[in-house]
Protein backbone atom coordinates (compact mmCIF):
# COMPACT_ATOMS: atom_id res chain seq x y z
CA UNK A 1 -11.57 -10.09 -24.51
CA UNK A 2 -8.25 -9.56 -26.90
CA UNK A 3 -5.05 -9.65 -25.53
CA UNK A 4 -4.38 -5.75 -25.47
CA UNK A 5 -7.42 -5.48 -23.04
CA UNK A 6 -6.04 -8.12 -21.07
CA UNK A 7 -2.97 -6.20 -20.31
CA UNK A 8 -4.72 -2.65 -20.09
CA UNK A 9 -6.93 -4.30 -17.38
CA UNK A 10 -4.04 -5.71 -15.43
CA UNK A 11 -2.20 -2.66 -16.00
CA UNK A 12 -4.98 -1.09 -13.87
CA UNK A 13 -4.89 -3.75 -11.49
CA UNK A 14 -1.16 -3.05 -10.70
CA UNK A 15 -1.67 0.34 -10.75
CA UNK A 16 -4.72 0.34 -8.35
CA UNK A 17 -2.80 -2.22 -5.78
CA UNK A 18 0.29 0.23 -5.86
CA UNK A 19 -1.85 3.39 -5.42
CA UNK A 20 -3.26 1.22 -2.43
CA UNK A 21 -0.03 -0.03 -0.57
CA UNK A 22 2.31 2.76 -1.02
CA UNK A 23 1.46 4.76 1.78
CA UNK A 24 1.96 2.36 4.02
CA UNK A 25 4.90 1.04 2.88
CA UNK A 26 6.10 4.79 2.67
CA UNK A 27 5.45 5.14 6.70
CA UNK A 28 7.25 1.48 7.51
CA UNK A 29 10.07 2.82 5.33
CA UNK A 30 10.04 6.74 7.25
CA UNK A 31 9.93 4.89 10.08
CA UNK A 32 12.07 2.22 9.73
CA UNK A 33 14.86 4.56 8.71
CA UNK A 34 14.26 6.94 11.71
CA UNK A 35 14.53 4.43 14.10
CA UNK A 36 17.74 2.80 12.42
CA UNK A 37 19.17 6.87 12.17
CA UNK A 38 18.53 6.70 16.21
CA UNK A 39 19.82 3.56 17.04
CA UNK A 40 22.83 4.26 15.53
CA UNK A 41 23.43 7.09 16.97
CA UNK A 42 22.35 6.26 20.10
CA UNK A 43 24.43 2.58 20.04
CA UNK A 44 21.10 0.96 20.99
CA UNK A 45 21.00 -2.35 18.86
CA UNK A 46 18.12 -3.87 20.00
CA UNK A 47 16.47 -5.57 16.82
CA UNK A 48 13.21 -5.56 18.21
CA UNK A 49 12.83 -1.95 18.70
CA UNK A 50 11.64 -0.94 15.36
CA UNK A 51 8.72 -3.67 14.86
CA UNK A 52 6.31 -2.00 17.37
CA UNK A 53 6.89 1.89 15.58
CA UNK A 54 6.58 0.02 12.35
CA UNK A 55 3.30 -1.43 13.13
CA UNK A 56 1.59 1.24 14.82
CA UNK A 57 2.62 3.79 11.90
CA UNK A 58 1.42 1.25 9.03
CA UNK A 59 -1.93 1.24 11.07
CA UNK A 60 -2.46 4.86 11.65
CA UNK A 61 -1.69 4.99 8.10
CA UNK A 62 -4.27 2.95 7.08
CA UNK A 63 -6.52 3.73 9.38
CA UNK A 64 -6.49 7.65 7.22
CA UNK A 65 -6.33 6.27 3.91
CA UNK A 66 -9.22 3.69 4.53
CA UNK A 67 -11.78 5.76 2.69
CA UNK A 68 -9.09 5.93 -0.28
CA UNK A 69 -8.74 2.60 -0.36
CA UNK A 70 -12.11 2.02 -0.73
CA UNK A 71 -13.11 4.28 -3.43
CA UNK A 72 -9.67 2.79 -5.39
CA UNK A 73 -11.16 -0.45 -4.68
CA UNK A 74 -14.51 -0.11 -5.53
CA UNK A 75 -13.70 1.98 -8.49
CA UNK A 76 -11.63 -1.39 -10.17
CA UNK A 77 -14.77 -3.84 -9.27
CA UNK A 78 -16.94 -1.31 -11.26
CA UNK A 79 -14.61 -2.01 -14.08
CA UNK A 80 -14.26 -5.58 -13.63
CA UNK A 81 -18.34 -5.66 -13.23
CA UNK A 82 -18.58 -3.48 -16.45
CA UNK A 83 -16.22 -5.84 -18.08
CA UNK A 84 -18.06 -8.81 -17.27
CA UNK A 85 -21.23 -7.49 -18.15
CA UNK A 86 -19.99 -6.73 -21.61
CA UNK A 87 -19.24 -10.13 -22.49
């Protein structure tokens, strides 16, 4: 395996693991911020308050995008399988 191929397959890797973790990191940050917006204007500053949205969003989230992840994941072992295989 040359160098460039090295890169192009951790390029992928990146790209797959971003593709994977940005919806949920996309519903902790919607919610995040929506709890922060009512806090403040509610003058509740209770830091605890946002942990429990947070967590059930990030699982709800990934509870829908578990067949997504999958087929992201299992499409990068194919290619890491296929890689090995050729060497």
């Amino acid at each position: 395996m040359t160098g460039a191929e090295t890169l192009d397959f951790a390029r992928e890797a990146i790209y797959v693991l971003l593709k994977i973790s940005a919806p949920a990191m996309l519903a902790a940050l919607v919610v995040g911020v929506t709890i922060g917006l009512l806090q403040a204007l509610t003058q509740i500053q209770e830091m605890t308050l946002v942990f429990v949205p947070k967590i059930i969003a990030i699982f709800l989230v990934l509870l829908f995008t578990l067949p997504f992840v999958g087929a992201a994941m299992g499409g990068l072992m194919t290619d890491v399988a296929q890689r090995i295989a050729a060497y």
